[in-house]
Structures are given as structure tokens and as C-alpha cells.
C-alpha atoms as a PDB file:
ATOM      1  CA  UNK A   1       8.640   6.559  12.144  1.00  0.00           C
ATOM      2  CA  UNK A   2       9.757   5.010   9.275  1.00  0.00           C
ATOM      3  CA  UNK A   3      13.362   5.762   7.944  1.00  0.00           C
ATOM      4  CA  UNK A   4      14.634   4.917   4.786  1.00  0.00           C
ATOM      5  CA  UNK A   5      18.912   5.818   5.660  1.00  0.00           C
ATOM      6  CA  UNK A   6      21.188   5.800   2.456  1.00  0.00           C
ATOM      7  CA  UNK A   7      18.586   3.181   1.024  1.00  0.00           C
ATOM      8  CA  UNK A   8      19.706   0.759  -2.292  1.00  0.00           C
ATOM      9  CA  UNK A   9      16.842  -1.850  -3.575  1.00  0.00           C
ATOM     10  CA  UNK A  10      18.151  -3.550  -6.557  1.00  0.00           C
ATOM     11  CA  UNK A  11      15.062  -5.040  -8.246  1.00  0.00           C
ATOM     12  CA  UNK A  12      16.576  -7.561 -11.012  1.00  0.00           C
ATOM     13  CA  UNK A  13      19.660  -5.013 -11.648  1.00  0.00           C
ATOM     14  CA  UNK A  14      17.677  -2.148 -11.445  1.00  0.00           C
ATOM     15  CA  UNK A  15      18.614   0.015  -8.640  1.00  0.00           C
ATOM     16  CA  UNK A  16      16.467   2.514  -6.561  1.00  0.00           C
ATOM     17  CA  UNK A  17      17.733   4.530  -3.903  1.00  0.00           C
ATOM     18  CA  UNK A  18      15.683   6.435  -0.987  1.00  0.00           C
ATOM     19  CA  UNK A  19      17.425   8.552   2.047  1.00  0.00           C
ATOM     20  CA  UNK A  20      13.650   9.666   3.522  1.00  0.00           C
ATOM     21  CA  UNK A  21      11.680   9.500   6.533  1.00  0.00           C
ATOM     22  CA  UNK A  22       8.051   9.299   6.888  1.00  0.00           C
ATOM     23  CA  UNK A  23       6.280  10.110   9.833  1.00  0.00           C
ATOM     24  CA  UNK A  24       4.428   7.066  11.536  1.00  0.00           C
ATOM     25  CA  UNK A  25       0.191   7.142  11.077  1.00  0.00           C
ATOM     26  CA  UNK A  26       0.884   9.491   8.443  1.00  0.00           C
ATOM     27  CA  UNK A  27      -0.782   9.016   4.786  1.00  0.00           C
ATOM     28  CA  UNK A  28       1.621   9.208   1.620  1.00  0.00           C
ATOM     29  CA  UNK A  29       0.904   9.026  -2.131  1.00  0.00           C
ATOM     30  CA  UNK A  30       4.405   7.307  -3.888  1.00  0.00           C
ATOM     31  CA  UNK A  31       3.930   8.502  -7.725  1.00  0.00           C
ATOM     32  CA  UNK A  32       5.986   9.100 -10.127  1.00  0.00           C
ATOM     33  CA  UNK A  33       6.075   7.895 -14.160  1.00  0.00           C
ATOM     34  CA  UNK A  34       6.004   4.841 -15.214  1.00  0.00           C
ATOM     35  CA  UNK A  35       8.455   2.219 -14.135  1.00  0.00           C
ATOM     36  CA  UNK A  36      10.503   4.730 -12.281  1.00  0.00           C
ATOM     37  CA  UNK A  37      10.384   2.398  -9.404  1.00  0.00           C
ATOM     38  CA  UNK A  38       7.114   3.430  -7.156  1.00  0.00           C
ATOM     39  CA  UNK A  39       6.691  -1.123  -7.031  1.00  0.00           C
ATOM     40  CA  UNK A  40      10.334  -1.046  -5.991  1.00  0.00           C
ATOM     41  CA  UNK A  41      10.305   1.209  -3.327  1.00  0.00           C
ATOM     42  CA  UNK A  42       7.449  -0.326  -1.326  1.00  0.00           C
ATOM     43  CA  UNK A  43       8.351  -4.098  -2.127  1.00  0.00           C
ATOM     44  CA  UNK A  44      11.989  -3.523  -0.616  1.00  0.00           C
ATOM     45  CA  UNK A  45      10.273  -2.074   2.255  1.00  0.00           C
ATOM     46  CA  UNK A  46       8.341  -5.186   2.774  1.00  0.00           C
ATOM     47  CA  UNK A  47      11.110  -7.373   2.077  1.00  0.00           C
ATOM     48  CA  UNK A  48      10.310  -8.808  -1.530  1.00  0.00           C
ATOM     49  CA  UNK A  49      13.846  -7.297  -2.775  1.00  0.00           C
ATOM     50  CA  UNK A  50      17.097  -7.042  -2.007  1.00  0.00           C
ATOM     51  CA  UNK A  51      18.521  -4.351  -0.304  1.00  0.00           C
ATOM     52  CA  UNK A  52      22.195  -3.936  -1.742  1.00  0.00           C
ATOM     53  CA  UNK A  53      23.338  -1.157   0.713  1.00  0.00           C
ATOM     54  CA  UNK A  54      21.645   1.141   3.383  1.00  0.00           C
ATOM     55  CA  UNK A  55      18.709   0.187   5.928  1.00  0.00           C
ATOM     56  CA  UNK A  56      15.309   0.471   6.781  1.00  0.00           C
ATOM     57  CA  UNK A  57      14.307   1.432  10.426  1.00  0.00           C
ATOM     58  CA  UNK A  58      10.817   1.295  11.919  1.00  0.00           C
ATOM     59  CA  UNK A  59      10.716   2.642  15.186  1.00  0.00           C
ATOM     60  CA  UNK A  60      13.871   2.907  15.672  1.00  0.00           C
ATOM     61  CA  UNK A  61      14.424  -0.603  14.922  1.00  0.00           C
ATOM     62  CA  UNK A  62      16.167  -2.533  12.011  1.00  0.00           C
ATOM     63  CA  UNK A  63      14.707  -4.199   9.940  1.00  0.00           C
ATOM     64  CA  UNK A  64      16.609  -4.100   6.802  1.00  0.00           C
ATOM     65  CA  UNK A  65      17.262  -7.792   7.019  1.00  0.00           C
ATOM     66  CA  UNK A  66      14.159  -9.452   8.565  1.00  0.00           C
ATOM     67  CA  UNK A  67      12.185 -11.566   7.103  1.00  0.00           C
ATOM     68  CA  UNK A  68       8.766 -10.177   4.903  1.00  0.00           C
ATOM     69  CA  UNK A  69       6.679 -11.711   7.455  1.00  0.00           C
ATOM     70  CA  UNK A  70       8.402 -10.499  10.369  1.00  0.00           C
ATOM     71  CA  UNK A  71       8.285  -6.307   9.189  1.00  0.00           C
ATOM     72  CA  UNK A  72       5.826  -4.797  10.397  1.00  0.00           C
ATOM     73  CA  UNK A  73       4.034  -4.631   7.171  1.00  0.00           C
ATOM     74  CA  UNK A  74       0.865  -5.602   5.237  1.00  0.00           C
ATOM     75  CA  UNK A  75       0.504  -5.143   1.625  1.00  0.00           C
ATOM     76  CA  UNK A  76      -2.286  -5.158  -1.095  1.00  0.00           C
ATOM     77  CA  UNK A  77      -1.227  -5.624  -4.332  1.00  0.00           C
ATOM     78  CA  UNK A  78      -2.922  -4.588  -7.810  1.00  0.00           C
ATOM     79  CA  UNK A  79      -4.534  -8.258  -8.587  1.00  0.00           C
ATOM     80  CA  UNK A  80      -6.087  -8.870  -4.864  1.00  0.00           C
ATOM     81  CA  UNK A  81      -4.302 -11.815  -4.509  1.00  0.00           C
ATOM     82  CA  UNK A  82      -7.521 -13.909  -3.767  1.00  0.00           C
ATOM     83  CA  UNK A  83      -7.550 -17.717  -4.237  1.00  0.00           C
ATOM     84  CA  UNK A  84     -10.581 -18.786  -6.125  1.00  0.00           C
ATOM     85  CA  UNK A  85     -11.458 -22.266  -4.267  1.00  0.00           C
ATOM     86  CA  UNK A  86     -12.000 -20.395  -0.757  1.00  0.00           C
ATOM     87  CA  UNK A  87     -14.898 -18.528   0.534  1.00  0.00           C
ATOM     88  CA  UNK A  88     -14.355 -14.874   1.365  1.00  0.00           C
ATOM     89  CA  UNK A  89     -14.072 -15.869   4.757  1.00  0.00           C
ATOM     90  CA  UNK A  90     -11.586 -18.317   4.586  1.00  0.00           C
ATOM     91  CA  UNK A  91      -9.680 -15.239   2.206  1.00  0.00           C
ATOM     92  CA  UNK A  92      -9.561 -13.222   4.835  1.00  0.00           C
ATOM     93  CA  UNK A  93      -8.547 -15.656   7.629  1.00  0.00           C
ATOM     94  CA  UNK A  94      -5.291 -16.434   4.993  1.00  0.00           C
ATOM     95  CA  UNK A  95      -4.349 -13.021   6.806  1.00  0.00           C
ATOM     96  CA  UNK A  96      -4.204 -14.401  10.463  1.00  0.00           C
ATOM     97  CA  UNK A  97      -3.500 -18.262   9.759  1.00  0.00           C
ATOM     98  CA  UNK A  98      -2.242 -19.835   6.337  1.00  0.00           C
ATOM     99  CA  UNK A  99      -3.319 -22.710   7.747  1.00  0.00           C
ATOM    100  CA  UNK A 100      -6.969 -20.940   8.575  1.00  0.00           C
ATOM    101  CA  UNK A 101      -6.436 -22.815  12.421  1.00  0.00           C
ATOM    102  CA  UNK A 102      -8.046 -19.919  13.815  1.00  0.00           C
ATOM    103  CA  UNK A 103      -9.110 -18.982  17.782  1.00  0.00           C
ATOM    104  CA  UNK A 104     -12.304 -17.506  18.576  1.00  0.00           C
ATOM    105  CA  UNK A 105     -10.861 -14.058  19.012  1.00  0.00           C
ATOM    106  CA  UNK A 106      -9.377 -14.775  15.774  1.00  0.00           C
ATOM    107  CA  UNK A 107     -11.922 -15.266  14.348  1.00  0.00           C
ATOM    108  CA  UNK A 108     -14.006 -12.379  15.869  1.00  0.00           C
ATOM    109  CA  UNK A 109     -11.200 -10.300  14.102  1.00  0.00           C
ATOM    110  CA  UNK A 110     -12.358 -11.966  10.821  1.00  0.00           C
ATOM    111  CA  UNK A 111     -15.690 -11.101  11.402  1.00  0.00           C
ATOM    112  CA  UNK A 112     -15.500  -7.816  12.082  1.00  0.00           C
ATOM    113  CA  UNK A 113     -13.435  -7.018   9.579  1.00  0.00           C
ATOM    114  CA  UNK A 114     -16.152  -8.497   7.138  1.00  0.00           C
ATOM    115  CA  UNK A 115     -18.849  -5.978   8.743  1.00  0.00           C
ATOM    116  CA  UNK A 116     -15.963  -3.082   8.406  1.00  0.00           C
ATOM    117  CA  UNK A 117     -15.272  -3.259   4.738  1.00  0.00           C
ATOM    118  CA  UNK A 118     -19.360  -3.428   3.771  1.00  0.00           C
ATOM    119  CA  UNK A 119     -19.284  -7.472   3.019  1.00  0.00           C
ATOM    120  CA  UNK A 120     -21.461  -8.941   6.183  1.00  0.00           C
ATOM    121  CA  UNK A 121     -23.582 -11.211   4.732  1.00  0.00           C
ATOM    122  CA  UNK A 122     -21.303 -12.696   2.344  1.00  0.00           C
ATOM    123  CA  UNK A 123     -18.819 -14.121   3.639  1.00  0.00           C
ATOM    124  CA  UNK A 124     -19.258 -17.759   2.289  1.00  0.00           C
ATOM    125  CA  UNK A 125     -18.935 -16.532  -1.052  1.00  0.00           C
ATOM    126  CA  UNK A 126     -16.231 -17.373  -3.657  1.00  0.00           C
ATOM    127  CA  UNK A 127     -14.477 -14.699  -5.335  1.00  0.00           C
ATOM    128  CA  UNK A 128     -16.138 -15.339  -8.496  1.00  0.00           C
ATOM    129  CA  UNK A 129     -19.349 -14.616  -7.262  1.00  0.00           C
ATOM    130  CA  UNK A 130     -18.528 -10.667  -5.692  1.00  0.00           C
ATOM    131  CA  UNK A 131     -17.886  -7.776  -7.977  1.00  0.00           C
ATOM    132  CA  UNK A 132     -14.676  -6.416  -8.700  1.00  0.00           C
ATOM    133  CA  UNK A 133     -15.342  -3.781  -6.358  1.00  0.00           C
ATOM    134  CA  UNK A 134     -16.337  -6.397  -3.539  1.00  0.00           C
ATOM    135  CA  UNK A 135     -12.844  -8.429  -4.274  1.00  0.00           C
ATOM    136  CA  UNK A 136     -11.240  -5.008  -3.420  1.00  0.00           C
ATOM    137  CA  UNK A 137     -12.896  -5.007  -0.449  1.00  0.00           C
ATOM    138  CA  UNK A 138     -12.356  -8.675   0.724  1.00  0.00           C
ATOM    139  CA  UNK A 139      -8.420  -7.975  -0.045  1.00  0.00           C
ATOM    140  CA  UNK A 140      -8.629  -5.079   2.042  1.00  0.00           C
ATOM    141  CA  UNK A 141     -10.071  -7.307   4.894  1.00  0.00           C
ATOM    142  CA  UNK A 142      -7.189  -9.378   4.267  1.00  0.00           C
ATOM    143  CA  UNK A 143      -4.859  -7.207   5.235  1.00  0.00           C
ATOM    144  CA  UNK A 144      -6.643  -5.284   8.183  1.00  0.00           C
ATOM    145  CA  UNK A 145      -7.062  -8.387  10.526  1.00  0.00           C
ATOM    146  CA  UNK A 146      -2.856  -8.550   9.769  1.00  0.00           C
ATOM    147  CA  UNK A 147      -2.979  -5.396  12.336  1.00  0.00           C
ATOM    148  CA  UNK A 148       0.388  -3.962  10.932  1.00  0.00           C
ATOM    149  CA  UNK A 149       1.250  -0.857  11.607  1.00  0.00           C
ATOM    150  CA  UNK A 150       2.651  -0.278   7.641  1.00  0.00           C
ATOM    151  CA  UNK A 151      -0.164  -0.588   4.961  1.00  0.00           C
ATOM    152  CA  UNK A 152       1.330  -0.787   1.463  1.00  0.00           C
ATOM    153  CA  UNK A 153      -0.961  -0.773  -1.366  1.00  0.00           C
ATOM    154  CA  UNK A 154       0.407  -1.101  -5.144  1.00  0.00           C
ATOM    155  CA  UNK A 155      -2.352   0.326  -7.177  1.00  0.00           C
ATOM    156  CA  UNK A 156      -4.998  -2.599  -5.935  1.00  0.00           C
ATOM    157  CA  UNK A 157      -8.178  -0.304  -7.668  1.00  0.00           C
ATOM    158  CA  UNK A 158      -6.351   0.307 -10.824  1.00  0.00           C
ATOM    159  CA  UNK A 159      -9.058  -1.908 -12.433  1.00  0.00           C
ATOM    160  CA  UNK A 160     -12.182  -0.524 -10.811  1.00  0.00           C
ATOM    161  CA  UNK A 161     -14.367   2.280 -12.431  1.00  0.00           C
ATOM    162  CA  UNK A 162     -13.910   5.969 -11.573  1.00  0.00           C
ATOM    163  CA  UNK A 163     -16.692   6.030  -8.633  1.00  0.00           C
ATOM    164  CA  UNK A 164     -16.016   2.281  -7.572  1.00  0.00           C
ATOM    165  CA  UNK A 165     -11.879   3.296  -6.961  1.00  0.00           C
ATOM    166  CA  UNK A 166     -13.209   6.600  -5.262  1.00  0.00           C
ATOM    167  CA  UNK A 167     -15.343   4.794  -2.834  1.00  0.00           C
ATOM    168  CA  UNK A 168     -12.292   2.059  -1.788  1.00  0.00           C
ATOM    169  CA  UNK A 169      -9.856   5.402  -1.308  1.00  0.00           C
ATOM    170  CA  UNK A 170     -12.547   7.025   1.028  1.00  0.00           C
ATOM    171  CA  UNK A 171     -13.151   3.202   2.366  1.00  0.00           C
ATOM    172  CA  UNK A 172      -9.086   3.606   3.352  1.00  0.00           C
ATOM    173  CA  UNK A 173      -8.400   6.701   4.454  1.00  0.00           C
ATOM    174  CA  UNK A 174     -11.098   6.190   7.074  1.00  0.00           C
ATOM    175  CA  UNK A 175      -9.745   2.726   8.297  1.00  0.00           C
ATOM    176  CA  UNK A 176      -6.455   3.781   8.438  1.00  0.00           C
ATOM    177  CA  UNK A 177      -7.667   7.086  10.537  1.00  0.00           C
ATOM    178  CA  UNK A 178      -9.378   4.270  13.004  1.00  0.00           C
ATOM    179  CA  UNK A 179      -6.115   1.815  12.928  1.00  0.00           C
ATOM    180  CA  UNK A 180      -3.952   4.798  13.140  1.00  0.00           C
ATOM    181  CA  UNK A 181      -1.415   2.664  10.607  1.00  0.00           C
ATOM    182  CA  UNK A 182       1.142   4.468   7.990  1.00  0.00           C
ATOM    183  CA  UNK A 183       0.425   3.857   4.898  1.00  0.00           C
ATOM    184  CA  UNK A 184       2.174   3.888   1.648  1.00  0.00           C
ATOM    185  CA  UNK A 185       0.361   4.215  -1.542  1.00  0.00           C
ATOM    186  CA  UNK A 186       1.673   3.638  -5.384  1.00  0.00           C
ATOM    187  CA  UNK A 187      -0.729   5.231  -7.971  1.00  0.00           C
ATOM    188  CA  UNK A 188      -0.070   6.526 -11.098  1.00  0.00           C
ATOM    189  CA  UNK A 189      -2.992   8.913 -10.672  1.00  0.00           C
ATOM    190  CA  UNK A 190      -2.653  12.576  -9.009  1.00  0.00           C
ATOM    191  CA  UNK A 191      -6.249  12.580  -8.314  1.00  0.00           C
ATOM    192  CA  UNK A 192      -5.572   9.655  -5.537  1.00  0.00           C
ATOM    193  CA  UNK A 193      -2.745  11.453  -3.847  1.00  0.00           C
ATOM    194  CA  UNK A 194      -4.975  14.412  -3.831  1.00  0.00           C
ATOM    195  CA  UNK A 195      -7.687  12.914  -2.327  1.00  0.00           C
ATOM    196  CA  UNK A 196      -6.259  10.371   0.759  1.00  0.00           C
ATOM    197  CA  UNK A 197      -2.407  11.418   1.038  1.00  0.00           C
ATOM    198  CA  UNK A 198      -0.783  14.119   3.550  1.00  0.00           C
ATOM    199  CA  UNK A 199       2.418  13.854   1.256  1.00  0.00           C
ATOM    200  CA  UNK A 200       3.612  12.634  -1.881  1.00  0.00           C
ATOM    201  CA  UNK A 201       6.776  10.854  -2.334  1.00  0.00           C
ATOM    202  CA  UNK A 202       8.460  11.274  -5.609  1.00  0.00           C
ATOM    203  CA  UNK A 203      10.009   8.341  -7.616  1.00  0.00           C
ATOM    204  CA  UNK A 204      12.238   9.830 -10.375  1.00  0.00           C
ATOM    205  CA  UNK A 205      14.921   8.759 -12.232  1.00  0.00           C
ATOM    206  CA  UNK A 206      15.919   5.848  -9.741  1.00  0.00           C
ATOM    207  CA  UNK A 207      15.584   8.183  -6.787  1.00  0.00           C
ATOM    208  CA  UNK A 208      13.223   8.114  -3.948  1.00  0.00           C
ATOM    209  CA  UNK A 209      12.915  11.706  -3.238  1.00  0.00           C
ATOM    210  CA  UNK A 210      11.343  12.814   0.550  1.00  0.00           C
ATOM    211  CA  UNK A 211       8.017  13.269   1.136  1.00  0.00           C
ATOM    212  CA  UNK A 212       6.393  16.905  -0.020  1.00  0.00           C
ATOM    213  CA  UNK A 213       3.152  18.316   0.914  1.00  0.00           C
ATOM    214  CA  UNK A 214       0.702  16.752  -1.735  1.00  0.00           C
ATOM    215  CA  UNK A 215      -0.998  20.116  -2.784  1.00  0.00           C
ATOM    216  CA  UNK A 216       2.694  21.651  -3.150  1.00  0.00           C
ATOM    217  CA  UNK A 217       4.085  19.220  -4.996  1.00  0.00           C
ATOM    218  CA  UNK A 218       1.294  18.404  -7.758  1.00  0.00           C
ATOM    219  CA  UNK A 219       0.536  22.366  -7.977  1.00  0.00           C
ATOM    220  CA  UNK A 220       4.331  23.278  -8.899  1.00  0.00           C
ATOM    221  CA  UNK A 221       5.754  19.979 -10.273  1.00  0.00           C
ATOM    222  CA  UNK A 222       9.601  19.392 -10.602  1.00  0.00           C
ATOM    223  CA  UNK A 223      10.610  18.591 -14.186  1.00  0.00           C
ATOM    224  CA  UNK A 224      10.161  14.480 -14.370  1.00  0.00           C
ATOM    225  CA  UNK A 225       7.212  15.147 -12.097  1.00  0.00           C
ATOM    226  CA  UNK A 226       6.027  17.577 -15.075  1.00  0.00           C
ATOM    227  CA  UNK A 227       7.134  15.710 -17.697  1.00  0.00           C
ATOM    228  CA  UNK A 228       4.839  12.357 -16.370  1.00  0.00           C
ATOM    229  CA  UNK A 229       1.619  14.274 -15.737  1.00  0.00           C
ATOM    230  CA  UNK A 230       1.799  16.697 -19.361  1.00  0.00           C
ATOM    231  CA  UNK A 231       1.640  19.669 -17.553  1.00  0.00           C
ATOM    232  CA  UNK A 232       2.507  22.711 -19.455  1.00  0.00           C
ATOM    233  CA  UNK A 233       6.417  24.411 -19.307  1.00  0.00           C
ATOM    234  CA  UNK A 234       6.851  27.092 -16.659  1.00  0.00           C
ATOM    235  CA  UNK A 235       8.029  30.510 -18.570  1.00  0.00           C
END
């Protein structure tokens, strides 16, 4: 499980504060409107901000003060993060290795992971030469051979098409299913929490709120939640 206890993130002076829990190989949806803090929530879970009072627990264990690449968490962010000069291969095994000195089982992992998200077969390719779709993909690769238990994604198929962002969300939801990994997921669309998350977490007003059942939640929106999504006044 991951607990969030009496949580502060300050995020350049901007504060955000969570008291939550979320229940471990669980799916959630964070939304909420527009820089409310959804990025803020998940990067001071993964260590990328500074946490000016509270703590973060995985487990049962603390890890308020560790290190990013010492959480247990792997995170996808909007632009892909993938470096032009290498191969999608060599992408990839930037997950296991920056210095891509990889084992055989290592790179077994890499392979596979290839096959997994649909790219076998082009692996030696650069990013330029892949769609945008097939960079989401070869991000996503990136961060599966990490094996963390806590997948973080902030809005990484913004950018793709209606039908190409559909295909990545159904592409997730079944690989974390198979991983059994918690994941946390930042959209500013209801349609994606409707469609992959169990619950939604609500980012309001500088507040965190805990996680509500997706179908709940979007069907009888609080007031910022209402506000953010132009959904009629209640009588």
C-alpha cells in the first residue's frame, strides 16, 4: 500500500497537500483542473520535489527521504523522454543500465519487453523513424524492464490521436494487470479515468483528496470537480 500521511510537496512555493492511501496493484486516475497540482502530486511521490512536512510510506516503509532512484517507482512523462542518437533498443536498456552494460538476462528483459509493447522487429530504429504512437510505446518499454512496483504516468499520450491514446490505455491496463504494479495516472481527460482506473483521486484547490470510485465521482462531481469538466449546476 501506498500512504500518503499528513503529506506537503512544495513545488517552487506552491504547496500541495495529500493525507490518502491507495491500495497496492490498484489502478487510479489523478485529475483535477488545470494546474491544481495532479504533476505535483506524483513527482513528490517519485522524489522530483521537496517534501516540506509529512511522509510517504510504501509498504510500510519510508521513503519520504530516499533518493528518486531508490523509490520504488517508474515514471513516464508527457514528452517520452527518448534520446534521439540511440536505437530503440538502446532506449529501452537506459531503463536497466545508464551505462547500457547490460547481462544476458538483462537483456532478455529488453527483449521481451520489445515483443510486449508491439515493437519486435524494430528495435534498431531511432526515434525519428517510429510514429508518435510507436515512441509511446518504446517509453512504455522503458519503464516496464524498471520492474517497479509504482507506475506513474503524467499524461505521456496527450499528443496522440483519439484511437492511437485509446489503444496505449488498453496497451496499460493490461500490462499492469500482468505486472500486478500500482499505478498512478495524471490526465486531464474523464474519458481515461473511465476507461483504465478503479478510482480517481481528486486534485483541488492544493489538496489531494482520497481516492473515490471512478464512476461515483465523475457521475456526481464535487464543485471544483464540476466547475473543471462544465458540467451543468445541480438544482
Amino acid at each position: 500500500m501506498l500512504k500518503l500521511e499528513r503529506l506537503v510537496i512544495d513545488n517552487g512555493g506552491f504547496l500541495l497537500s495529500a493525507d490518502l492511501s491507495a491500495t497496492a496493484g490498484a489502478k487510479y486516475a489523478v485529475i483535477g483542473p488545470s494546474g491544481a497540482g495532479k504533476s505535483t502530486l506524483i513527482g513528490g511521490i517519485a522524489g522530483f520535489h521537496p517534501i516540506k512536512s509529512g511522509h510517504i510510506l510504501w509498504q510500510g516503509a519510508e521513503i519520504t527521504d530516499a533518493l528518486p532512484g531508490k523509490r520504488p517507482v517508474a515514471m513516464l512523462f508527457q514528452d517520452g523522454n527518448l534520446f534521439p542518437h540511440l536505437s530503440v533498443e538502446q532506449n529501452i536498456e537506459l531503463g536497466i543500465d545508464p551505462d547500457l552494460r547490460l547481462s544476458p538476462d538483462d537483456q532478455e528483459r529488453v527483449a521481451q519487453a520489445i515483443h510486449r509493447v508491439g515493437l519486435a522487429g524494430l528495435g534498431t530504429r531511432r526515434p525519428a523513424a517510429l510514429s508518435g504512437g510507436q515512441q509511446s510505446r518504446a517509453a512504455l518499454a522503458r519503464v516496464l524492464v524498471q520492474g517497479r512496483p509504482l507506475l506513474m504516468l503524467d499524461e505521456p499520450f496527450a499528443a496522440l490521436g483519439p484511437a492511437l491514446k485509446a489503444d496505449m490505455l488498453d496497451l496499460v491496463d493490461t500490462l499492469v494487470r500482468e505486472s500486478g504494479a500500482t499505478l498512478l495516472m495524471v490526465s486531464h481527460d474523464p474519458a481515461d479515468a473511465r476507461r483504465i482506473a478503479d478510482e480517481v483521486i481528486l486534485v483541488a484547490e492544493g489538496i489531494a483528496h482520497p481516492p473515490q470510485p471512478t464512476a461515483k465521482l465523475l457521475d456526481d462531481p464535487p464543485p471544483a470537480l464540476r466547475a473543471y469538466l462544465g458540467a451543468p449546476d445541480l438544482p
